[in-house]
C-alpha atoms as a PDB file:
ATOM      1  CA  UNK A   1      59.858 101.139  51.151  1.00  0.00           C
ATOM      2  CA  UNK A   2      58.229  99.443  48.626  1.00  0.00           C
ATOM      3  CA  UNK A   3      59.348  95.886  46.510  1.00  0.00           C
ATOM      4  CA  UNK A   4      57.999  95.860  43.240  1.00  0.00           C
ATOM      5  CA  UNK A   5      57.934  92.369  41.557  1.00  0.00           C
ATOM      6  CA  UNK A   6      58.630  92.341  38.371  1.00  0.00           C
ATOM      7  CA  UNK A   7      57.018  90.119  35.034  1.00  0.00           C
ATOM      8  CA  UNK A   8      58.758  91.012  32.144  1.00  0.00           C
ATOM      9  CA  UNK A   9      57.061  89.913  28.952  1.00  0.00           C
ATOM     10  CA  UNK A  10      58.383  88.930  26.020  1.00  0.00           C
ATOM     11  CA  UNK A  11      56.729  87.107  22.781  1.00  0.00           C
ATOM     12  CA  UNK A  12      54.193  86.718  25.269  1.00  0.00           C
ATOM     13  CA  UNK A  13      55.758  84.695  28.144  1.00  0.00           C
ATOM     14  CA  UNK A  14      56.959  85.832  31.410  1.00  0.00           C
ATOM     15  CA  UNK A  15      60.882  86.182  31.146  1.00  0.00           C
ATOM     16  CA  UNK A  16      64.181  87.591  32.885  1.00  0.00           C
ATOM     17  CA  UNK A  17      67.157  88.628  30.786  1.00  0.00           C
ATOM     18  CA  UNK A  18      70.639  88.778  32.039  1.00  0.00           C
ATOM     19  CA  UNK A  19      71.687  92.589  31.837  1.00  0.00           C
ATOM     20  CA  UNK A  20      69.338  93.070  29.033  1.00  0.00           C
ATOM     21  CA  UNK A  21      70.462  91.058  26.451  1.00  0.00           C
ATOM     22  CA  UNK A  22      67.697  90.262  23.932  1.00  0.00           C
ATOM     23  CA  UNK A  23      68.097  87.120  23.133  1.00  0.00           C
ATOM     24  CA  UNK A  24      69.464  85.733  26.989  1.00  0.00           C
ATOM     25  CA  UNK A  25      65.742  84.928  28.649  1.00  0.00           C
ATOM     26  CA  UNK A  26      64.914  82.596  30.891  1.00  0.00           C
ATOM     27  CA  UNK A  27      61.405  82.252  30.864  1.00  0.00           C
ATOM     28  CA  UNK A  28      59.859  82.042  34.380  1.00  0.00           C
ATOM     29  CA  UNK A  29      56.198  81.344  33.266  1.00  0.00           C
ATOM     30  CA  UNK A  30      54.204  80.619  29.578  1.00  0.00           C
ATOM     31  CA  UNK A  31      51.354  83.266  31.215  1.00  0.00           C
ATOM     32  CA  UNK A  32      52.594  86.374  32.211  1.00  0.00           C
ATOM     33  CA  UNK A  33      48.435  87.019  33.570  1.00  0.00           C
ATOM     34  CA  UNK A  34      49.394  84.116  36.293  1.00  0.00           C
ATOM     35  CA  UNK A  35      53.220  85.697  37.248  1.00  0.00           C
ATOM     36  CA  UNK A  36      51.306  88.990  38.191  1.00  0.00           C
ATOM     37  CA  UNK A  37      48.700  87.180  40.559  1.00  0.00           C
ATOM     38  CA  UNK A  38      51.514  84.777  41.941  1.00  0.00           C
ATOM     39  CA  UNK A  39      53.442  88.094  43.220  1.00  0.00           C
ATOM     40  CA  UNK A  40      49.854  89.730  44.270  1.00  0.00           C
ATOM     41  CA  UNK A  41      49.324  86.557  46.088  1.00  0.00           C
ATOM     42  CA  UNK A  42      52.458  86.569  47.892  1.00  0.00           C
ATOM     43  CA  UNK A  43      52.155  89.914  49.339  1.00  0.00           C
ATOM     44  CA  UNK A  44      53.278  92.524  46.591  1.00  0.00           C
ATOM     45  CA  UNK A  45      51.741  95.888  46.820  1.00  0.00           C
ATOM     46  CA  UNK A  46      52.598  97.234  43.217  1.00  0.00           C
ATOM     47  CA  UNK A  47      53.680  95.319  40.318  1.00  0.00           C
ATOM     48  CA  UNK A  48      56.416  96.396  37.516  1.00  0.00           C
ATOM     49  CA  UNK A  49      55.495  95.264  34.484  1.00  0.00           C
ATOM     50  CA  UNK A  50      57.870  95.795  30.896  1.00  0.00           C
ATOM     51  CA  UNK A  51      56.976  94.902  28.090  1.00  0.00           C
ATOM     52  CA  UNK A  52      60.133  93.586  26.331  1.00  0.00           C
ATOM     53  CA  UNK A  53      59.285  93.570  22.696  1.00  0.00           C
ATOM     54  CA  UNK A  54      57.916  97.210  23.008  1.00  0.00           C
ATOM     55  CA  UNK A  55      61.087  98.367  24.587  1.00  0.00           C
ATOM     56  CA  UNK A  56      63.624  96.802  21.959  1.00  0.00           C
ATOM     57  CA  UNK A  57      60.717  97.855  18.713  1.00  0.00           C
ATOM     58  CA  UNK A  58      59.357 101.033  20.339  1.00  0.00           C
ATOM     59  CA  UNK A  59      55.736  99.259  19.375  1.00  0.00           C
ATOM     60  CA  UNK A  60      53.037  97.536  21.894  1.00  0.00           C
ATOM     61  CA  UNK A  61      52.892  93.883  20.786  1.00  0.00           C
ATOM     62  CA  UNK A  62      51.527  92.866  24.396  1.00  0.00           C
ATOM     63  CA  UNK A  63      49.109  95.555  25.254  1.00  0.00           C
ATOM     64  CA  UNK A  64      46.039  92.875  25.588  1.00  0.00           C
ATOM     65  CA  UNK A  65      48.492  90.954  28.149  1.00  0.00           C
ATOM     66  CA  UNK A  66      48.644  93.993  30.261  1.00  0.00           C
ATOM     67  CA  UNK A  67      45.171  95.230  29.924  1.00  0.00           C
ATOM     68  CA  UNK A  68      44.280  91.547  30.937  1.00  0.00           C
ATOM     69  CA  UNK A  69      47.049  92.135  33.972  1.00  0.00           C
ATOM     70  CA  UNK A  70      45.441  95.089  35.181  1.00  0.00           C
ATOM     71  CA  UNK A  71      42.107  93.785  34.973  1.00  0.00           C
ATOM     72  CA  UNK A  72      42.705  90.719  36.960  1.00  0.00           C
ATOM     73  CA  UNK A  73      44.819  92.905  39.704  1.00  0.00           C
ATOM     74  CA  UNK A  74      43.829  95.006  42.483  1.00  0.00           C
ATOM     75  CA  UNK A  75      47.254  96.373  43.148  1.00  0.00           C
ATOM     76  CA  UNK A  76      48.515  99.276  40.735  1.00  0.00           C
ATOM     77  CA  UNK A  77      50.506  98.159  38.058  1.00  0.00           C
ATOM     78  CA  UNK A  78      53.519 100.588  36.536  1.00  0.00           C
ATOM     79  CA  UNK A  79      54.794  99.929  33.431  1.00  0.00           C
ATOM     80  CA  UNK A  80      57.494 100.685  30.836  1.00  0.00           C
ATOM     81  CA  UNK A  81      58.663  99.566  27.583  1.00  0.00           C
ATOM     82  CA  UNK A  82      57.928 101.071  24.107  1.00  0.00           C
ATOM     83  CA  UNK A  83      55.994 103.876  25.474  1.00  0.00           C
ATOM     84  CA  UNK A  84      56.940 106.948  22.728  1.00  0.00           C
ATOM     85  CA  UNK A  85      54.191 108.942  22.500  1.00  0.00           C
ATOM     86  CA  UNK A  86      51.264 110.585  24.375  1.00  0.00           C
ATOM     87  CA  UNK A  87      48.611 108.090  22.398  1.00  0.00           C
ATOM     88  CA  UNK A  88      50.384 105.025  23.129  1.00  0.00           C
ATOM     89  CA  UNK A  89      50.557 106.534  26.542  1.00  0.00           C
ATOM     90  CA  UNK A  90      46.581 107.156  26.589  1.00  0.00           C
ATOM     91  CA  UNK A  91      46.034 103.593  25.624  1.00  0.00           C
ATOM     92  CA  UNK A  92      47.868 102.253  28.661  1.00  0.00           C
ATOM     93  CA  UNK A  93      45.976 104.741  31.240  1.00  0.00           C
ATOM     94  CA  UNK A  94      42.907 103.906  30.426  1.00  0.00           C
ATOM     95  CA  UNK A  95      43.785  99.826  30.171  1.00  0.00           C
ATOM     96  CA  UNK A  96      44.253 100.689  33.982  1.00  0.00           C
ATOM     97  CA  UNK A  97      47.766 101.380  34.444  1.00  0.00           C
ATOM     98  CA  UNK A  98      48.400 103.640  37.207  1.00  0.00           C
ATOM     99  CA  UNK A  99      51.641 104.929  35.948  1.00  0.00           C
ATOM    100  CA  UNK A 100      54.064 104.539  33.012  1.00  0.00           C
ATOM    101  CA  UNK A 101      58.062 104.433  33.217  1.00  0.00           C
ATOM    102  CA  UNK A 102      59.580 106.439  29.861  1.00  0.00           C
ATOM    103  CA  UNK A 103      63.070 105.940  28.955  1.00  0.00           C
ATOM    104  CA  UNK A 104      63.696 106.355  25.100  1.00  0.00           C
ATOM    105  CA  UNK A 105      61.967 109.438  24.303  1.00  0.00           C
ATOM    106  CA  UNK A 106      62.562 110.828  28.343  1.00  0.00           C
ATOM    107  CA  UNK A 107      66.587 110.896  26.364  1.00  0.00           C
ATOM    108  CA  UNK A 108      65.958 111.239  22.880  1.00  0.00           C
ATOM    109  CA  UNK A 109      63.070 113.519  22.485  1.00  0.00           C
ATOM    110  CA  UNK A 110      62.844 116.029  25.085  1.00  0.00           C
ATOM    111  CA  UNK A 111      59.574 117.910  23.983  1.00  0.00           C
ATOM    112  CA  UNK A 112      57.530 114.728  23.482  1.00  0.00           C
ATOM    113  CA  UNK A 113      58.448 113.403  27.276  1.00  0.00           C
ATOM    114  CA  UNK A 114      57.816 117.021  28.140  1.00  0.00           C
ATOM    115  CA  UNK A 115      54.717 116.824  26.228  1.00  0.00           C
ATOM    116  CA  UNK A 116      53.033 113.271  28.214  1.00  0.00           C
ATOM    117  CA  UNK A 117      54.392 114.495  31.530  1.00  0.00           C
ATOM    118  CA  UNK A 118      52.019 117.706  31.187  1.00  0.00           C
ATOM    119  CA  UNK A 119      49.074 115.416  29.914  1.00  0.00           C
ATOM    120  CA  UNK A 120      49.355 112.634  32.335  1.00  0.00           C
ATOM    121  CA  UNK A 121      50.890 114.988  35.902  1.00  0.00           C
ATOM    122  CA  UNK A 122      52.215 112.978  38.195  1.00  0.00           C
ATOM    123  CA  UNK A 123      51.724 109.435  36.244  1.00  0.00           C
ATOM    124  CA  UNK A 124      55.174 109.725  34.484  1.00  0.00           C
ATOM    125  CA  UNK A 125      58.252 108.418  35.776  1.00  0.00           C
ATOM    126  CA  UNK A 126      61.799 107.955  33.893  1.00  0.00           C
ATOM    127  CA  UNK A 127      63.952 104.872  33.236  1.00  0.00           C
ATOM    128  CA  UNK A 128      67.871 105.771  33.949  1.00  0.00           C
ATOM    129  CA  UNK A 129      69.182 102.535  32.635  1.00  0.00           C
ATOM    130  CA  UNK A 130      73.320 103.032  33.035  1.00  0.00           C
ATOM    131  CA  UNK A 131      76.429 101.025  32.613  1.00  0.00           C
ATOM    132  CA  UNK A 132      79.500 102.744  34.375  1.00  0.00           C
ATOM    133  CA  UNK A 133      77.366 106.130  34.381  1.00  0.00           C
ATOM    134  CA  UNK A 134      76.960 106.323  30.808  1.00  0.00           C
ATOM    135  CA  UNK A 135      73.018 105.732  30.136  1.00  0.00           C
ATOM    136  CA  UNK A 136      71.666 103.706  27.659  1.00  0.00           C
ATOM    137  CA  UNK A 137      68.167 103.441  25.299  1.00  0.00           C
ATOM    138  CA  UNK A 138      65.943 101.783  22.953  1.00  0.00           C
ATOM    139  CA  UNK A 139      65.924  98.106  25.454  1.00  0.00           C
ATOM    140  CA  UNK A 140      69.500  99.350  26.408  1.00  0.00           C
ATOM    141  CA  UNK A 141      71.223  98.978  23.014  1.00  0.00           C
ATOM    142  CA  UNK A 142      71.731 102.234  22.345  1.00  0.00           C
ATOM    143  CA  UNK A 143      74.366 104.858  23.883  1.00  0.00           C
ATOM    144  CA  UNK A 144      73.290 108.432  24.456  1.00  0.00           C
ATOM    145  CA  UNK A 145      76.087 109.999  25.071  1.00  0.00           C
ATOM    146  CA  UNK A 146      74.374 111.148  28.637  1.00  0.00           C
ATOM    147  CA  UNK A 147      74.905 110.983  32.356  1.00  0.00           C
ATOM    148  CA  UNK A 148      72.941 110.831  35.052  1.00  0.00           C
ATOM    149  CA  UNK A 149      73.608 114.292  36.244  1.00  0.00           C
ATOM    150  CA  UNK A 150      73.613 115.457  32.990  1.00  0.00           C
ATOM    151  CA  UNK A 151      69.484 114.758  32.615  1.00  0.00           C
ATOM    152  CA  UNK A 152      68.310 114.825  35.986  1.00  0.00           C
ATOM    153  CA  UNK A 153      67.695 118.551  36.277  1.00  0.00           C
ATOM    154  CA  UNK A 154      66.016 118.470  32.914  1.00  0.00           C
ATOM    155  CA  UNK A 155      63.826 115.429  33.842  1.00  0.00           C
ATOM    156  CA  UNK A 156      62.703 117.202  36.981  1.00  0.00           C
ATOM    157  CA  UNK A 157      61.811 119.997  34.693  1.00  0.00           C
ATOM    158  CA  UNK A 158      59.967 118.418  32.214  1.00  0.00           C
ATOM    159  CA  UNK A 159      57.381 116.756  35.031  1.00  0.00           C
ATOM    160  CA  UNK A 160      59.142 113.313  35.842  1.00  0.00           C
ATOM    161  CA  UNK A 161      57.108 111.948  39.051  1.00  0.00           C
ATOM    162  CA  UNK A 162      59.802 109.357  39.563  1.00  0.00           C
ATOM    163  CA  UNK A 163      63.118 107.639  38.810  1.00  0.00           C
ATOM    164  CA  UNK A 164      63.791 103.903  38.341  1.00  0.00           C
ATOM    165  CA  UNK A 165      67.577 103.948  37.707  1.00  0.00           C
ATOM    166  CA  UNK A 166      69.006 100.443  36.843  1.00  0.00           C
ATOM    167  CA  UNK A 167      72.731  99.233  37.030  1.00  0.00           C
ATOM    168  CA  UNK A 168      72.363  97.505  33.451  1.00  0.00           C
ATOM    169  CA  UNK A 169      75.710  95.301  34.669  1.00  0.00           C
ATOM    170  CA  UNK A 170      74.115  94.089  37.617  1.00  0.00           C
ATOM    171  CA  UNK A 171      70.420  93.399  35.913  1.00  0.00           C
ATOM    172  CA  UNK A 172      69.533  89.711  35.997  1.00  0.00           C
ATOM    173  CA  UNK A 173      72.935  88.995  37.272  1.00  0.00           C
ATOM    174  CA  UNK A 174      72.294  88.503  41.261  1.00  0.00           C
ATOM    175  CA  UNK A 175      74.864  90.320  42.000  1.00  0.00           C
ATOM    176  CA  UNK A 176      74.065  93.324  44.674  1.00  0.00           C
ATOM    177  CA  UNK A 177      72.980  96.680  44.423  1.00  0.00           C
ATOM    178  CA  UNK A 178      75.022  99.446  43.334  1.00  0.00           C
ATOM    179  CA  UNK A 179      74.651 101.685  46.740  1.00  0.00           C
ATOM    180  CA  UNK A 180      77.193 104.213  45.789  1.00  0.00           C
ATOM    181  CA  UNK A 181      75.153 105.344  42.468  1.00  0.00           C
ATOM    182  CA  UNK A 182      71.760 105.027  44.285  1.00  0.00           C
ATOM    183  CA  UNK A 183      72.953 107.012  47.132  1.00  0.00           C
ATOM    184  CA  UNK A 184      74.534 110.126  44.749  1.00  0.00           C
ATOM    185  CA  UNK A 185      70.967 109.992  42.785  1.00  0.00           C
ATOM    186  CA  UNK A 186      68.822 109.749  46.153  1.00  0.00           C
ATOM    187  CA  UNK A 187      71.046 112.891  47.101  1.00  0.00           C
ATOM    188  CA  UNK A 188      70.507 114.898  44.011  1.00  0.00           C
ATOM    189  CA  UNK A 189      67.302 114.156  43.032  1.00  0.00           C
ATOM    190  CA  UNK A 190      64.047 116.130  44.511  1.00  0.00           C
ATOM    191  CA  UNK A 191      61.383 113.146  42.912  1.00  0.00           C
ATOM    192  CA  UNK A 192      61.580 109.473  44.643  1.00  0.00           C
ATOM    193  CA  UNK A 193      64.041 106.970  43.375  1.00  0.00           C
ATOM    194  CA  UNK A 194      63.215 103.371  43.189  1.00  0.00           C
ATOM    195  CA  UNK A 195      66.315 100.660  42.467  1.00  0.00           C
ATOM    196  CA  UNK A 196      66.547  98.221  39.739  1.00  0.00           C
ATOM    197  CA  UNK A 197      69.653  95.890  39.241  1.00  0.00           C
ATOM    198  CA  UNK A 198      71.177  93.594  41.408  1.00  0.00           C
ATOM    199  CA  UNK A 199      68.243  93.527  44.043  1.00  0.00           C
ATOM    200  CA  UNK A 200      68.975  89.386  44.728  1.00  0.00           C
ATOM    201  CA  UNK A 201      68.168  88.637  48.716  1.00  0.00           C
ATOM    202  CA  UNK A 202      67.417  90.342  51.776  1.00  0.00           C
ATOM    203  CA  UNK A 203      70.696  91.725  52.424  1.00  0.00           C
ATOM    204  CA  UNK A 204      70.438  93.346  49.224  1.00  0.00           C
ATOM    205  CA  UNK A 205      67.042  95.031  50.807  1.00  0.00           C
ATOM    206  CA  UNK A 206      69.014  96.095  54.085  1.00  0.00           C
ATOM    207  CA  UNK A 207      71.356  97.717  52.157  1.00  0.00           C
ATOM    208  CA  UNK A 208      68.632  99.764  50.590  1.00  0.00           C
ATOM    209  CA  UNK A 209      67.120 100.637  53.777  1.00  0.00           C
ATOM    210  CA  UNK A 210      69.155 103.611  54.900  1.00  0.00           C
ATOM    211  CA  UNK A 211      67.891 105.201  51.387  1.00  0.00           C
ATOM    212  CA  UNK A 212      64.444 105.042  52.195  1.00  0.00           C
ATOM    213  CA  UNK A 213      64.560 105.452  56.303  1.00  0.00           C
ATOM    214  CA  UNK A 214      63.785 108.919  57.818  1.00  0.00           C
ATOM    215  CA  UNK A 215      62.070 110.352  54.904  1.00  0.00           C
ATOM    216  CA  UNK A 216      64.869 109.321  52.149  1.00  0.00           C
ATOM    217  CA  UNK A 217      64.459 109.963  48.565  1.00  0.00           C
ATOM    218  CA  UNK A 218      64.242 106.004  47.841  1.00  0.00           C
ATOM    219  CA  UNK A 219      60.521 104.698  47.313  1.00  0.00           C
ATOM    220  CA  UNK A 220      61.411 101.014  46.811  1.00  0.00           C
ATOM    221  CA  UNK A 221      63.249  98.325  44.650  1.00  0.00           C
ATOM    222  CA  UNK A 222      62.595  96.089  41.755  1.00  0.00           C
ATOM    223  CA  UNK A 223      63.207  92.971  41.497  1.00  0.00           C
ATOM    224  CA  UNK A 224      62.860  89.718  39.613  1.00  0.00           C
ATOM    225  CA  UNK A 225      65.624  87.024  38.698  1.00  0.00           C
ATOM    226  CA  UNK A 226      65.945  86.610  42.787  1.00  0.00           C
ATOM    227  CA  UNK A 227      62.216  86.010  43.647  1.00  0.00           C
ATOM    228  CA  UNK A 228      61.902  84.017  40.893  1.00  0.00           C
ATOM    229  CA  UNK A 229      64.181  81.426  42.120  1.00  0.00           C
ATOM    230  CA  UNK A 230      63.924  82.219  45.594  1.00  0.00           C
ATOM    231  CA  UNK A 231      66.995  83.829  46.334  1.00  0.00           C
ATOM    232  CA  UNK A 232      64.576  86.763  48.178  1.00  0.00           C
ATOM    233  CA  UNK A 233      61.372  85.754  49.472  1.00  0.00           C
ATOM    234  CA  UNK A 234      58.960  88.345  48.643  1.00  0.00           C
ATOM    235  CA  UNK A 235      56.982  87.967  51.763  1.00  0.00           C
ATOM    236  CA  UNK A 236      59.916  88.045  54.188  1.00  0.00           C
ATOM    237  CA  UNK A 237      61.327  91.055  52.669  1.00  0.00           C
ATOM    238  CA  UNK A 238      57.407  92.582  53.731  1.00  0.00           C
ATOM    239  CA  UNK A 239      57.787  91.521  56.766  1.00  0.00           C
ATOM    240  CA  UNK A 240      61.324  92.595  57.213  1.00  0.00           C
ATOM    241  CA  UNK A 241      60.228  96.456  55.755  1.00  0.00           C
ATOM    242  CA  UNK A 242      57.331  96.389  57.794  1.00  0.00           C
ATOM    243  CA  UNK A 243      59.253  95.862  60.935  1.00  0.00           C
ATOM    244  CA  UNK A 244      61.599  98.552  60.456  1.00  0.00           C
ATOM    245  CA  UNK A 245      59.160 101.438  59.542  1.00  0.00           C
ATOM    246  CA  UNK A 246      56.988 100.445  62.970  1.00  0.00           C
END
């Protein structure tokens, strides 16, 4: 089980919204560059990156701040946000991301996602971003009129290496992990999961556990509000994982 720290950028600082309102950031740090080597520092063996402004404008306004990311880091970087078509895709690959999360186009534009998966295999995963079930897109503004169960089988289809599903309600907010909704998707789906949402101290981890033990679908959980302001210590969650999987 893996904890991905996340540094969220947006008009170029390192920031945290509360369930992914635009314009409800706290920023965390002025250089997004030094957020990623603080969490590589601490112990973090991947790093989540999204780039905000992409993900609400379906542009790339911080590309140089992630090639400069990837370039400073020797731990693989995944990222998401604004990513909508195969060259933007490209771009991000050969900046040295190891893989990119899709969300807008994984929902809206089935052949395109289709399209990257077959160009980039297994360097695709898809952002599930849902409130009450119903998922959301375009920097979760949008509805789609979608469930879950309704697009998984498709996803897996179309090439989707991996899942990040996020309890939109719960993003930002501190307040626990949805483990009825991650269980059901762990369940159903034949591509690792990884939790986003709510992820806000160790218990929060524990709880998780069982999803990933004994060869579970669950790959790891992202978090950022909470080690931010020390509410889960990034290192003690290590430690904690590392126990359990001797």
């Amino acid at each position: 089980m893996i904890i991905f720290p996340a540094v969220d950028i947006q008009k170029g600082k390192a920031v945290r919204l509360r369930q992914g309102v635009a314009n409800d950031a706290t920023v965390f740090d002025d250089d997004p560059v030094r957020a990623a080597r603080r969490w590589q520092d601490a112990g973090a063996k991947w790093l989540h990156v999204v780039d905000l402004d992409g993900a609400f404008d379906g542009s790339a306004p911080n590309s140089t701040i992630v090639h400069d990311i990837c370039r400073e880091l020797t731990i693989p970087v995944q990222l998401g946000g604004g990513i909508r078509d195969a060259e933007t895709a490209a771009r991000y690959l050969d900046a040295g991301v190891t893989r990119l999360i899709i969300g807008t186009v994984a929902l809206e534009q089935p052949e395109v996602f289709a399209d990257i998966c077959r160009r980039f295999p297994g360097r695709i995963g898809v952002s599930l971003d849902a409130v009450s079930g119903s998922l959301k897109s375009r920097g979760w503004v949008a509805d789609t009129g979608l469930t879950v169960d309704a697009v998984l089988p498709r996803l897996q289809e179309d090439g989707a290496a991996f899942i990040i599903y996020t309890d939109i309600t719960r993003d930002g907010m501190q307040s626990g992990v949805n483990i009825p909704a991650l269980t059901h998707l762990c369940e159903t789906a034949s591509i690792p999961v990884l939790a986003a949402g709510g992820v806000a101290t160790l218990d929060d981890v524990k709880a998780l556990w069982p999803l990933s033990a004994r060869g579970g679908r669950l790959e790891g959980a992202v978090t950022g509000r909470a080690i931010y302001t020390g509410t889960l210590d990034l290192a003690e969650a290590n430690a904690w994982i590392a126990a359990q999987e001797k």
